[in-house]
N, C-alpha and C. Protein backbone atom coordinates (compact mmCIF):
# COMPACT_ATOMS: atom_id res chain seq x y z
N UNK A 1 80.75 40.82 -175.62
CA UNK A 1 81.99 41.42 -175.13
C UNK A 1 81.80 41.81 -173.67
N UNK A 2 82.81 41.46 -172.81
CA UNK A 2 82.47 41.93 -171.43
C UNK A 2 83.57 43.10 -171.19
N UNK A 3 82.99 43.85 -170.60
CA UNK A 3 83.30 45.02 -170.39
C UNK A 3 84.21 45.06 -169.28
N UNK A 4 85.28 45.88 -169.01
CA UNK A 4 86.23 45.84 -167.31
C UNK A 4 86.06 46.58 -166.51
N UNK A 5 85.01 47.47 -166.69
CA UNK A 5 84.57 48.77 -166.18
C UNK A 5 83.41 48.22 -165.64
N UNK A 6 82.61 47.28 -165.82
CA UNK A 6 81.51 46.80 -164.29
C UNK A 6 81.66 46.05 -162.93
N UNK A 7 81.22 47.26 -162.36
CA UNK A 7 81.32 47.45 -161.05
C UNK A 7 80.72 46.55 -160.17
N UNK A 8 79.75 45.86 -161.27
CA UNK A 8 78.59 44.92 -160.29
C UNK A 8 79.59 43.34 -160.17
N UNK A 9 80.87 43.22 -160.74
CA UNK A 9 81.96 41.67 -160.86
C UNK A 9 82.40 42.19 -159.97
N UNK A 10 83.03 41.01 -159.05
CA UNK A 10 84.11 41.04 -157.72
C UNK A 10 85.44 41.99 -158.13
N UNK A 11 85.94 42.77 -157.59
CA UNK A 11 87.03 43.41 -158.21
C UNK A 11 86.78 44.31 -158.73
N UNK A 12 85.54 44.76 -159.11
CA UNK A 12 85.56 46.22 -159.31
C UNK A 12 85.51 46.78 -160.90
N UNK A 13 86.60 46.04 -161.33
CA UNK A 13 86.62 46.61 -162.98
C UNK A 13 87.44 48.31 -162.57
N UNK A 14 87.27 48.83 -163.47
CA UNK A 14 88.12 50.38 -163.17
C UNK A 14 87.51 51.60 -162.20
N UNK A 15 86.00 51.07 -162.01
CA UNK A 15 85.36 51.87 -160.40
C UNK A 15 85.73 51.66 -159.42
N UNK A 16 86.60 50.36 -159.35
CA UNK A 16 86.71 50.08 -157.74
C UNK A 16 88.35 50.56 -158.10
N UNK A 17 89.24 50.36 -158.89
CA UNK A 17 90.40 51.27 -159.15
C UNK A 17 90.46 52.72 -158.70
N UNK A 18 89.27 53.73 -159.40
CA UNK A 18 88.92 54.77 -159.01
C UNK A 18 89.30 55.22 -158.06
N UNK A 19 88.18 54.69 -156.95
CA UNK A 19 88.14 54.43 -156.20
C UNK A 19 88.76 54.44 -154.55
N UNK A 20 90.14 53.38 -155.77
CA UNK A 20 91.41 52.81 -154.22
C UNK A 20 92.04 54.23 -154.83
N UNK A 21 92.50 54.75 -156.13
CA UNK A 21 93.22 55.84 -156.72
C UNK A 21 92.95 56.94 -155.52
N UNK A 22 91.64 57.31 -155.10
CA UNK A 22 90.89 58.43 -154.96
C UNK A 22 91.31 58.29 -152.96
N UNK A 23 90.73 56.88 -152.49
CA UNK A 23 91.11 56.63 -151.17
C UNK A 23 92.88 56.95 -150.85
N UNK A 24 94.03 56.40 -151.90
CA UNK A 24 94.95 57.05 -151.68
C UNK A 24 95.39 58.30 -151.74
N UNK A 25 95.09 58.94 -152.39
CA UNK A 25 95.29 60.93 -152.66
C UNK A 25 94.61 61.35 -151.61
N UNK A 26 93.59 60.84 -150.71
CA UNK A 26 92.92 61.68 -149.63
C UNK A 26 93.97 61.23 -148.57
N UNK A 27 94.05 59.62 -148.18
CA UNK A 27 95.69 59.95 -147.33
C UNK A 27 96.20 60.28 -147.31
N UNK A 28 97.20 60.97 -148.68
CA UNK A 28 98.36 61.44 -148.62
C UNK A 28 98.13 62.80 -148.21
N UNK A 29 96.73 63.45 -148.93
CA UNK A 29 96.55 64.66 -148.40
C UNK A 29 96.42 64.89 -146.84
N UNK A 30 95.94 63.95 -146.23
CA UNK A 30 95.69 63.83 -145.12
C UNK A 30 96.99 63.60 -144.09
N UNK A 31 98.05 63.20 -144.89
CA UNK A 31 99.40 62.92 -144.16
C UNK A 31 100.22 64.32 -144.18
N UNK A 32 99.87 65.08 -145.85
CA UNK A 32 100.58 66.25 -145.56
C UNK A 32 100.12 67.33 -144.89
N UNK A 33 98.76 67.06 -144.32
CA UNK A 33 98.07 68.44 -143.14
C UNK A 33 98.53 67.74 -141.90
N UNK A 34 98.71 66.71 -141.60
CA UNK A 34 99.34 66.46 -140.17
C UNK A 34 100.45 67.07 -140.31
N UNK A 35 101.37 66.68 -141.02
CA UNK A 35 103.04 66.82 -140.93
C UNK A 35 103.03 68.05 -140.70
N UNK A 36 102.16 69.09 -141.45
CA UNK A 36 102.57 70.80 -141.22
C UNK A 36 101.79 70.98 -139.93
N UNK A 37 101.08 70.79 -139.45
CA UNK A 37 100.23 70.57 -138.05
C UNK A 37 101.35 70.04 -137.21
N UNK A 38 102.26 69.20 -137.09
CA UNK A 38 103.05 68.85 -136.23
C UNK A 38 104.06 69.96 -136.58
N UNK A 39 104.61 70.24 -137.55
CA UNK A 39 105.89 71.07 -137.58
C UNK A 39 105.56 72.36 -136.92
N UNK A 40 104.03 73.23 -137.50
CA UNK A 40 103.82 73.57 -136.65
C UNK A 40 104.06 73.87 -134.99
N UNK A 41 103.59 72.82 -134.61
CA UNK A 41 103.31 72.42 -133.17
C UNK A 41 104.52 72.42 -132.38
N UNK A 42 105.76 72.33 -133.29
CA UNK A 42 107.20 71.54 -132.47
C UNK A 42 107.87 72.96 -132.91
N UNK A 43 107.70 74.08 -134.05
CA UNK A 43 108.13 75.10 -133.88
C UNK A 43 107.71 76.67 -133.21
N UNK A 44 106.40 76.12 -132.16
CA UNK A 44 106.17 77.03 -131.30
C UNK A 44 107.04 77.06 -130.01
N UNK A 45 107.27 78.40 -129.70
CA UNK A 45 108.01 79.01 -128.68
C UNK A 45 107.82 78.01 -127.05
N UNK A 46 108.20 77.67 -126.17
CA UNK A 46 107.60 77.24 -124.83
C UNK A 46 107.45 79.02 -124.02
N UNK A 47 106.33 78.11 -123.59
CA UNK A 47 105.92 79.76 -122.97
C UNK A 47 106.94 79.73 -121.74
N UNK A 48 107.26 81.59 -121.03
CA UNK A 48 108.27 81.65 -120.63
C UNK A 48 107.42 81.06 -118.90
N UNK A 49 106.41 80.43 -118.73
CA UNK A 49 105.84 80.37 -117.41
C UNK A 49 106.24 78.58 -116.76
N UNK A 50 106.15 78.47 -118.26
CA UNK A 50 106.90 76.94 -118.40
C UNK A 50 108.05 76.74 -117.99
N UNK A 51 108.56 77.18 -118.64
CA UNK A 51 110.45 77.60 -118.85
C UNK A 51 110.69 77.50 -117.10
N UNK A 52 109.83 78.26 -116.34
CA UNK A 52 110.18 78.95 -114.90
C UNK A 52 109.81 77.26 -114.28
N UNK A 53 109.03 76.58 -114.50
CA UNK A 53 108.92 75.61 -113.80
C UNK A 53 109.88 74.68 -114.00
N UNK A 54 109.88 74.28 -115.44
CA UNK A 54 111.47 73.09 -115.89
C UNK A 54 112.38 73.98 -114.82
N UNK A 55 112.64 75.07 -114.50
CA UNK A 55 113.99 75.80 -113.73
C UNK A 55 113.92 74.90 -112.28
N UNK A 56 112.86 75.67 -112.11
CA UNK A 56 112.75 75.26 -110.25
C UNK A 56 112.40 73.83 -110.38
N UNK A 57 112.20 72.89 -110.97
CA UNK A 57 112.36 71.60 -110.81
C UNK A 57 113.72 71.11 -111.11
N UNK A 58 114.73 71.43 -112.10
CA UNK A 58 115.62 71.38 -112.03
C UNK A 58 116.36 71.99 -110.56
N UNK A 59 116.26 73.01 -110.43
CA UNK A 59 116.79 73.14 -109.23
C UNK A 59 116.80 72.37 -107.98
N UNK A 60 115.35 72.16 -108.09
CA UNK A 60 115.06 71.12 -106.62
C UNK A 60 115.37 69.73 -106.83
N UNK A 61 115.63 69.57 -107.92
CA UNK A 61 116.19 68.23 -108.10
C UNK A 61 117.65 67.64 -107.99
N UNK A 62 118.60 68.96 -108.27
CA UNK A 62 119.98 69.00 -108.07
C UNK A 62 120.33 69.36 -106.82
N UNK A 63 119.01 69.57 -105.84
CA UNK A 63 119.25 70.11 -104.77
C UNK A 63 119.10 71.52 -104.55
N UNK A 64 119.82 72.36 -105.35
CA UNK A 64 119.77 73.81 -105.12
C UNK A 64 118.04 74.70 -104.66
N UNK A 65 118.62 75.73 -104.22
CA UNK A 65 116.95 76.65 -104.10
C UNK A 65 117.09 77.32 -105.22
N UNK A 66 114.92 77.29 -105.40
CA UNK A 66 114.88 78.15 -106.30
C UNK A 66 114.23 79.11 -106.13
């Protein structure tokens, strides 16, 4: 009887299943710590020193002083 579970046949049998099972759940985990890492990232404040520069470049760009 041959077995489907050896690992030493091309394909794996159900270790190399394991395996791809185990390689996908670490991506996905790995997709949902980015996504909160970016949401994060895009719902921090701009600092107000920033803010002052977008101004005066806007300004000097429309012409006006700043």
């Amino acid at each position: 009887m041959i077995d489907s579970s050896d690992s030493s046949r091309p394909g794996g049998g159900k270790t190399q299943g394991a395996g791809l099972e185990e390689a996908r759940l670490r991506q996905q985990a790995i997709g949902v710590k980015l996504r909160h890492m970016f949401d994060e990232v895009v719902n921090e404040p701009v600092p107000d020193e920033f803010l002052e520069i977008l101004k005066r470049a806007d300004a000097k760009a429309s012409g006006g002083d700043a």
